[in-house]
Protein backbone atom coordinates (compact mmCIF):
# COMPACT_ATOMS: atom_id res chain seq x y z
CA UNK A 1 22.15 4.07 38.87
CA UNK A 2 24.53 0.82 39.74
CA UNK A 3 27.92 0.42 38.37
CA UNK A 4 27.09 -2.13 35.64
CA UNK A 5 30.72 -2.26 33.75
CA UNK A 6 32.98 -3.27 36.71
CA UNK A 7 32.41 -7.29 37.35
CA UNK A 8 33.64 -6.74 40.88
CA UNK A 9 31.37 -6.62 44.01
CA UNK A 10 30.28 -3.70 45.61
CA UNK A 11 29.05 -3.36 49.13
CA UNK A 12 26.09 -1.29 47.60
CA UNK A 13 24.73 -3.67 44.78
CA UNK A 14 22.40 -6.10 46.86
CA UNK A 15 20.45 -8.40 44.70
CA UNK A 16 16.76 -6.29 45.33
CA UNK A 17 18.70 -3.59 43.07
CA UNK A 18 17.79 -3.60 39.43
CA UNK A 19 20.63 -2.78 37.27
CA UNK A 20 18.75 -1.66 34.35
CA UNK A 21 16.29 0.39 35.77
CA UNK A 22 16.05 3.82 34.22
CA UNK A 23 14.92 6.53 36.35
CA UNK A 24 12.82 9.21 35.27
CA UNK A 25 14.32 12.52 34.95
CA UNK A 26 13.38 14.94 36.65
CA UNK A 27 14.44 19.02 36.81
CA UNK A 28 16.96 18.87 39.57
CA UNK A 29 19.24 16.22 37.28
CA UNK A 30 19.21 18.89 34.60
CA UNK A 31 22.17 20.63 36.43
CA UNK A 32 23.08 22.89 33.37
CA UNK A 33 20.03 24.65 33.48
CA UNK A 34 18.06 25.53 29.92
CA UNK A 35 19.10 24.91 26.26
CA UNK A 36 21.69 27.00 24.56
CA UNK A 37 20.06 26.56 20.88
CA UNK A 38 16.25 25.86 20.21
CA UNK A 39 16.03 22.22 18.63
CA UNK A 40 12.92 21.43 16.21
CA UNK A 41 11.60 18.82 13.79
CA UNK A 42 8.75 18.60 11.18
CA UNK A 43 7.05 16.50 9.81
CA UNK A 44 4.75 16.25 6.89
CA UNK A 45 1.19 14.43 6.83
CA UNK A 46 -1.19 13.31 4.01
CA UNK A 47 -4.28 15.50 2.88
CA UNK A 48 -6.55 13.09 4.55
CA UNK A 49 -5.10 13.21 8.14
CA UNK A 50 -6.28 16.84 7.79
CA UNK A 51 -9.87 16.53 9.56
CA UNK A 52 -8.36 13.73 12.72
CA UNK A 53 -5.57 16.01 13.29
CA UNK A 54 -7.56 19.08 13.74
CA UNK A 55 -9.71 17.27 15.90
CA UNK A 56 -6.91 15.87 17.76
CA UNK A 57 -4.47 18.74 18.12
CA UNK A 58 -5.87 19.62 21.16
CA UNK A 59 -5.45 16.25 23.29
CA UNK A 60 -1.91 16.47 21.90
CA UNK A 61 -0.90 20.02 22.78
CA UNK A 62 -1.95 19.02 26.11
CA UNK A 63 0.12 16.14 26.23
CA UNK A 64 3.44 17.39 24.88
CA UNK A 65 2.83 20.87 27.18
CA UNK A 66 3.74 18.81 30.12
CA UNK A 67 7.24 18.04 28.99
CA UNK A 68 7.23 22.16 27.89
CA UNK A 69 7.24 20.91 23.92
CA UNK A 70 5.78 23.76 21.76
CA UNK A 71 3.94 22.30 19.13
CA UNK A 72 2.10 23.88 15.37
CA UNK A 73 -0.28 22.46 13.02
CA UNK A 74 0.13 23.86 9.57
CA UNK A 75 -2.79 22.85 7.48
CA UNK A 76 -1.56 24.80 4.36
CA UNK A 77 1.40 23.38 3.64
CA UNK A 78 0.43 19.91 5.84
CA UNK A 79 3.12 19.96 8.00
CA UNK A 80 3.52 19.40 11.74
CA UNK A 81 6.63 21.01 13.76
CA UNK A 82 7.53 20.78 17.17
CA UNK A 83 10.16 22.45 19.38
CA UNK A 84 11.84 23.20 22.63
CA UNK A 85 11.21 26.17 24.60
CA UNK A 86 13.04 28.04 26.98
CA UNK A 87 11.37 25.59 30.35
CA UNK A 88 12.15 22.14 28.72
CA UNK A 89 14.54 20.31 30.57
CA UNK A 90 15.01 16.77 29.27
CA UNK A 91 16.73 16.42 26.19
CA UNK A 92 15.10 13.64 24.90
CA UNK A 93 11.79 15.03 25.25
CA UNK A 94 11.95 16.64 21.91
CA UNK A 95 12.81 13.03 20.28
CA UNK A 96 10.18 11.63 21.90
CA UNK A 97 8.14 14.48 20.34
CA UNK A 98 9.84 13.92 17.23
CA UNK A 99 8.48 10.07 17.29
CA UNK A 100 4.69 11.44 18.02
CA UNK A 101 4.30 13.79 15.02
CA UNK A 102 5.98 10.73 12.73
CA UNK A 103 3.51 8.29 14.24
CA UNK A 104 0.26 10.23 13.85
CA UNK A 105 1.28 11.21 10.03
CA UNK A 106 1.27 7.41 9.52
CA UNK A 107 -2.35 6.80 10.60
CA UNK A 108 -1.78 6.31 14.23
CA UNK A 109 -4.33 7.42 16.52
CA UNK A 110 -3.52 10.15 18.79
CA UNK A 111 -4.42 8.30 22.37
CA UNK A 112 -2.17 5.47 21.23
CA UNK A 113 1.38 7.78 19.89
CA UNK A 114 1.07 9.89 23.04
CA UNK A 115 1.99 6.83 25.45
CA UNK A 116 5.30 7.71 23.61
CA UNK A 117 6.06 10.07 25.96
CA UNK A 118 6.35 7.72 28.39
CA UNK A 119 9.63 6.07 29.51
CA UNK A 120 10.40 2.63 28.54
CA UNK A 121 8.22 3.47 25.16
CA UNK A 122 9.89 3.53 22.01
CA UNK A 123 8.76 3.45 18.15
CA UNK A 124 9.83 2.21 14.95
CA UNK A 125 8.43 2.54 11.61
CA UNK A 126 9.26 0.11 9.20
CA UNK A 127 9.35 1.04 5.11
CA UNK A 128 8.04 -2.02 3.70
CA UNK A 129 7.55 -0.99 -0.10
CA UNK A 130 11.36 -0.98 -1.34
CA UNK A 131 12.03 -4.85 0.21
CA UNK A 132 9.55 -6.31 -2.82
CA UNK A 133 9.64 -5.24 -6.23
CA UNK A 134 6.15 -6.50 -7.49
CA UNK A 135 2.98 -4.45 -6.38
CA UNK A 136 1.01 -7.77 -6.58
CA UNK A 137 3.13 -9.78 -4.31
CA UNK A 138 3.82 -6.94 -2.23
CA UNK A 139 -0.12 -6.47 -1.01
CA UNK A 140 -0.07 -10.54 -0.87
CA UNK A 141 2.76 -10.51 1.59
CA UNK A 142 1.64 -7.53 3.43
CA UNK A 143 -1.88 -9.39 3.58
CA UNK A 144 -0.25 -11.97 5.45
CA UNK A 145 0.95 -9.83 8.61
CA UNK A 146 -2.93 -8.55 8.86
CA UNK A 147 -4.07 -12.27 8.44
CA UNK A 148 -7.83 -13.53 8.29
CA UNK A 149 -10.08 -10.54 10.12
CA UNK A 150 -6.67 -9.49 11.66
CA UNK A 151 -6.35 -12.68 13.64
CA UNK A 152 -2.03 -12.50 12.86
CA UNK A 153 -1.59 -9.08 14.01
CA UNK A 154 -3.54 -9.71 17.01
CA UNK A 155 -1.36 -12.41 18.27
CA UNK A 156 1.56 -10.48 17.07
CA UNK A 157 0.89 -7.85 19.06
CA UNK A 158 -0.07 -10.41 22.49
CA UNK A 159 3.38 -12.13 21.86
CA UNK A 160 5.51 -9.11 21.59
CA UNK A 161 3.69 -6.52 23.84
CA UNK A 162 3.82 -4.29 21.12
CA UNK A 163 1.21 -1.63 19.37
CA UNK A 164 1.47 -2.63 15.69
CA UNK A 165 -0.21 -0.49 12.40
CA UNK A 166 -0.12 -1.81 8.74
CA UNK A 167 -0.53 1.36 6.56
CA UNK A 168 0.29 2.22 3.32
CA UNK A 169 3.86 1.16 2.23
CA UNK A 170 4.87 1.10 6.04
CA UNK A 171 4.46 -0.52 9.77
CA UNK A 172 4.53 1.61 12.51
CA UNK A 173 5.15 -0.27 16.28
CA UNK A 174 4.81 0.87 19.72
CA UNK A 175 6.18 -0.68 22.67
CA UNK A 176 9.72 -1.88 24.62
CA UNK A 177 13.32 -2.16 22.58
CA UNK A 178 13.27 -5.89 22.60
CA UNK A 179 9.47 -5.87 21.31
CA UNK A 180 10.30 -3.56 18.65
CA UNK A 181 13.60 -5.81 17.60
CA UNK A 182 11.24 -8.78 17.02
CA UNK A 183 8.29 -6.89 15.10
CA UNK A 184 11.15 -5.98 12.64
CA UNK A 185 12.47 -9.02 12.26
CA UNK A 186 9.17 -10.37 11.94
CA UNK A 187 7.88 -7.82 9.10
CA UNK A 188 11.16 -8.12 7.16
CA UNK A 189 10.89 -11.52 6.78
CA UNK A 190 7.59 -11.39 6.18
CA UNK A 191 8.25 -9.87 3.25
CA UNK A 192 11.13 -12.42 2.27
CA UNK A 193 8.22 -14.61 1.95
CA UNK A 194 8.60 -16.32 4.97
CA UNK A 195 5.33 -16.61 6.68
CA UNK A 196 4.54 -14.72 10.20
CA UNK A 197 3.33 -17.93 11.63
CA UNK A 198 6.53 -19.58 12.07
CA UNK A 199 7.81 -16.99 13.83
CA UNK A 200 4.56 -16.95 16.09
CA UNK A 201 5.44 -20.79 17.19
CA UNK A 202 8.41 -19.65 17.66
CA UNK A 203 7.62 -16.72 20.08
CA UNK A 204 5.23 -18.64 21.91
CA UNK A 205 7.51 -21.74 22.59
CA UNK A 206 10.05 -18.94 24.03
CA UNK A 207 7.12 -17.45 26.36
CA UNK A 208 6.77 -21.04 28.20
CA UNK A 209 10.36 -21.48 28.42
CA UNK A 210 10.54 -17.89 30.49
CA UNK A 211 8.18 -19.14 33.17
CA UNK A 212 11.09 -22.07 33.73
CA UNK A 213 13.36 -20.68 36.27
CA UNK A 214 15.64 -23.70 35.52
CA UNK A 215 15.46 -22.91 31.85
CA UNK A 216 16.81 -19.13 32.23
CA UNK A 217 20.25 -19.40 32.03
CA UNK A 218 20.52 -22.64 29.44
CA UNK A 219 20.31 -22.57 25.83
CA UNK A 220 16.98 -22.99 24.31
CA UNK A 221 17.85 -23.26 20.84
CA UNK A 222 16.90 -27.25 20.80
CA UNK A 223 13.53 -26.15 22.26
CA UNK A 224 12.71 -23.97 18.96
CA UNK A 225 10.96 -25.31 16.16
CA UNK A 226 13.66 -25.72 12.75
CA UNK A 227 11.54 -25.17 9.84
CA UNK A 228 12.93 -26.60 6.58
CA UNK A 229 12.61 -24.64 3.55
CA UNK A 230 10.88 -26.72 1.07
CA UNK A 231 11.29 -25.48 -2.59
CA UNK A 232 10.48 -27.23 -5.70
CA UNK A 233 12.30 -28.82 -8.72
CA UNK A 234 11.95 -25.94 -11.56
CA UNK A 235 13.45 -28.79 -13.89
CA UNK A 236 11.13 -29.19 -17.22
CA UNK A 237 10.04 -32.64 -18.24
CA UNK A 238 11.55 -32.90 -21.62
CA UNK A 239 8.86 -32.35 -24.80
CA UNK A 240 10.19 -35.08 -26.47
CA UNK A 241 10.83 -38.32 -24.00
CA UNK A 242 13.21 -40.66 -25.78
CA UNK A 243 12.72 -44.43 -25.56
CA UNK A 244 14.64 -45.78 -22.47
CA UNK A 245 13.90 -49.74 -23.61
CA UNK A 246 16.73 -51.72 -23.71
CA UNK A 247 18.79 -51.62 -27.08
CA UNK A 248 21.34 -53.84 -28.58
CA UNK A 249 25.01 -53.06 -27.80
CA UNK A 250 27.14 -51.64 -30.09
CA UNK A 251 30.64 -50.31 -29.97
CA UNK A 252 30.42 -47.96 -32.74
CA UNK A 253 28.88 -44.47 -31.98
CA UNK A 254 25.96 -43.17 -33.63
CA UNK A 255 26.47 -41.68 -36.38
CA UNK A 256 27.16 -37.63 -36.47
CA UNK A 257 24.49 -35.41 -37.75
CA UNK A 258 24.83 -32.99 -40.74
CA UNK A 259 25.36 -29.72 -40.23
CA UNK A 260 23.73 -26.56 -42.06
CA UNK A 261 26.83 -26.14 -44.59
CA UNK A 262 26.42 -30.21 -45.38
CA UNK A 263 23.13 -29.79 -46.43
CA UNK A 264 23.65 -26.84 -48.42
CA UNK A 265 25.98 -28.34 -50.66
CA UNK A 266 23.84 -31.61 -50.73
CA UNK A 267 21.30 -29.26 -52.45
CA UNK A 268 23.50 -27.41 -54.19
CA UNK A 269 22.81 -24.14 -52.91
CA UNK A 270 26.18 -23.79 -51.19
CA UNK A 271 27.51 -23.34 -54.98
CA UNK A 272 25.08 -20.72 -55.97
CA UNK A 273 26.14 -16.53 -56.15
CA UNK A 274 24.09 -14.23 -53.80
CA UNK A 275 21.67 -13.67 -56.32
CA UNK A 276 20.50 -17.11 -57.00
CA UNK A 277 20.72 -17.54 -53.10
CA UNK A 278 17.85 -14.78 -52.83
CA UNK A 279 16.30 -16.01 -56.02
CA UNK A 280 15.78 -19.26 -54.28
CA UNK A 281 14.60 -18.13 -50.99
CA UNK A 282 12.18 -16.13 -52.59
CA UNK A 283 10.74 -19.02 -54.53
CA UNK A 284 10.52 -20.77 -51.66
CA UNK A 285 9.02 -17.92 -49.38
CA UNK A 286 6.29 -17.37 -52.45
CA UNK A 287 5.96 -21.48 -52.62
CA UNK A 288 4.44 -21.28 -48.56
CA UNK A 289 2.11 -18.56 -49.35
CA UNK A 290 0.66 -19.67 -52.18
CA UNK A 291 0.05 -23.49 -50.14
CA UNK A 292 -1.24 -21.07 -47.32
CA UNK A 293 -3.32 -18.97 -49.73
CA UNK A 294 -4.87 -22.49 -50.80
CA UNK A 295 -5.47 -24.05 -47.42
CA UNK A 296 -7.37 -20.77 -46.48
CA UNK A 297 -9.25 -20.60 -49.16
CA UNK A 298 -10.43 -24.44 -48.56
CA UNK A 299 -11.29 -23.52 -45.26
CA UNK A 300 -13.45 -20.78 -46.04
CA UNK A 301 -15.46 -23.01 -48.62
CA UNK A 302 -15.70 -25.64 -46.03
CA UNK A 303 -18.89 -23.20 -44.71
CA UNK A 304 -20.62 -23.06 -48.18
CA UNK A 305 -20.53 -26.72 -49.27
CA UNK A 306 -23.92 -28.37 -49.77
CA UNK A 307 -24.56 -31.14 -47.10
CA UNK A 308 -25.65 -34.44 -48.97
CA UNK A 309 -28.92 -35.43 -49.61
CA UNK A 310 -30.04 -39.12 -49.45
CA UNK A 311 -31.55 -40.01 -52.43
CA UNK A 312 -34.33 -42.44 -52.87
CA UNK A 313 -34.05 -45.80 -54.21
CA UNK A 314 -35.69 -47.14 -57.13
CA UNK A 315 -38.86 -48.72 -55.24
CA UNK A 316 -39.71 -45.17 -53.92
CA UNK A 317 -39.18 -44.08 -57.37
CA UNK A 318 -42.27 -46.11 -58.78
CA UNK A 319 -44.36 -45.50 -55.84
CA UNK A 320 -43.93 -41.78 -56.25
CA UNK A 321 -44.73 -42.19 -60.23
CA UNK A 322 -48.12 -44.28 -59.31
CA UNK A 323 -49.18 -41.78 -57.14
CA UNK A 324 -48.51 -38.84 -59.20
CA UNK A 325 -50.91 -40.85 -62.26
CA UNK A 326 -53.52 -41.84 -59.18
CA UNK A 327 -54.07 -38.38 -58.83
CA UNK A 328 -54.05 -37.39 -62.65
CA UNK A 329 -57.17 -40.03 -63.34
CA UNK A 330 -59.03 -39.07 -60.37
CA UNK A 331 -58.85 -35.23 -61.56
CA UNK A 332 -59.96 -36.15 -65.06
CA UNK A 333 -63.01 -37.96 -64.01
CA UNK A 334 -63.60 -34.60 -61.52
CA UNK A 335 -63.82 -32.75 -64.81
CA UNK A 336 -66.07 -34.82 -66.72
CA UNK A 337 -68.60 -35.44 -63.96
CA UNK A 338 -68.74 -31.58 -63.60
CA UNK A 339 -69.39 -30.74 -67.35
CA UNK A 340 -72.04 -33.65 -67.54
CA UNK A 341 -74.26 -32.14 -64.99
């Protein structure tokens, strides 16, 4: 690789070099031939990654056999190890295989945390649970990486080129270093309540500004939007609003309320022993209950008062009464016609 910490020349570094190209490694650069100690990691999955993982094992044996990573699936104690063998020859193969088991115990499918192998691939998983207290606002806030159907993660992932899984109380990512630095900073703010969609403006202002060639080498900090955070007044409205009119001057201040002890001896209690004082709160105390008792007991009589009846007036008095002897004669005469015949 280039000398990239000397500022001086060299005949050798011609501008069709890149500097920060890392090449693959390959046997021949492991000049000290194969491990002195056998490195391994485990990691533990949930019961119901059981049935994927035993159906995935396979694909991922396969894949970690080419780097010579030896790999076991424990499905009684739920625990997946991997380790180096005697023909591995890249140290950071095992890391790398390290970073697969971790993945697929947090949901990720086993196509996708293989590409981890590959160079220039790295992976972070982010614990989201511990940065908010509340479960409710926690699910709200995670909510809003998913967004509607998705839709936020989607563009998320377009605008940092990175793989990106919401499960559980974490967020696993896949993809370059400078990817990864932005999904974090993304997620943990995020959960400061700040709202992924700022952050999406912002990424995709920066993604026009790379095409500039002019642009590449200036500042582009009064190119990005400067969102202001708005918060609201938590001052009360007083529950008694005084009357602001206009009042007539005067010099003299107003004058100072009584306190507690002032009023005690204005009633004389101040003067009584600790008896009387109990005496007299207990008079007082029985006073209220028996008003309360009453009021109650007014209220639950309200239910079983008669309504009032309109009564009728004189006039329909006398009608009634001429009515009442109509029918009397009539069933007189009845009686006499009957015992005639």
């Amino acid at each position: 690789m280039p000398s990239t910490h000397n500022k001086d020349d060299k005949p050798w570094d011609t501008e069709d070099v890149d500097k920060w190209k890392i090449d693959t490694f390959t046997p021949t650069d492991n000049v000290a031939g194969a491990f002195a100690e056998e490195s391994s990691f485990a990691v533990l999955f949930p019961k119901y990654r059981e049935v994927y993982l035993k159906q995935a094992w396979p694909l991922i044996t396969r894949a970690l056999d080419k780097n010579h990573i030896a790999c076991t699936l424990d499905l009684i104690d739920g625990c997946m190890t991997v380790k180096t063998t005697r023909k591995t020859y890249d140290p950071a193969a095992i890391l790398n295989a390290r970073d697969v088991i971790k993945l697929l115990s947090r949901s990720v499918p086993a196509p996708q945390a293989v590409k981890i192998l590959e160079d220039g691939v790295a992976a972070d998983v982010i614990k989201i649970r511990n940065l908010v207290r509340n479960k409710e606002r926690f699910v709200k806030r995670r909510q809003r990486i998913l967004g509607p159907n998705g839709s936020t993660l989607k563009a998320l992932e377009l605008l940092t080129q990175c793989y990106i899984l919401v499960q559980g109380n974490t967020v696993s990512a896949m993809g370059s270093y400078k990817g990864l630095k932005e999904v974090r900073r993304i997620v943990e703010d995020c959960m400061a309540n700040i709202h992924p969609i700022y952050h999406i403006k912002e990424l995709m202002i920066k993604r026009e500004l790379m095409k500039d060639p002019e642009l590449a080498n200036e500042n582009w900090e009064r190119f990005l939007p400067h969102f202001k955070k708005r918060t609201l007044s938590k001052r009360r409205k007083p529950l008694k609003v005084t009357d602001k009119s206009k009042k007539t001057y005067t010099p003299f201040p107003p004058p100072q309320e009584k306190s507690k002890v002032d009023l005690l001896i204005e009633s004389g209690e101040y003067f009584l022993g600790k008896q009387a004082k109990e005496r007299a709160t207990k008079e007082r105390r029985e006073e209220k209950q028996r008003t309360k008792q009453v009021e109650k007991k007014l209220q639950r009589e309200k239910d079983f008062v008669a309504p009032q009846e309109d009564l009728p007036t004189t006039n329909e008095k006398k009608r009634r009464r001429k009515r009442d002897d109509d029918v009397k004669i009539e069933a007189k005469k009845t009686r006499r016609e009957s015992k005639e015949l």
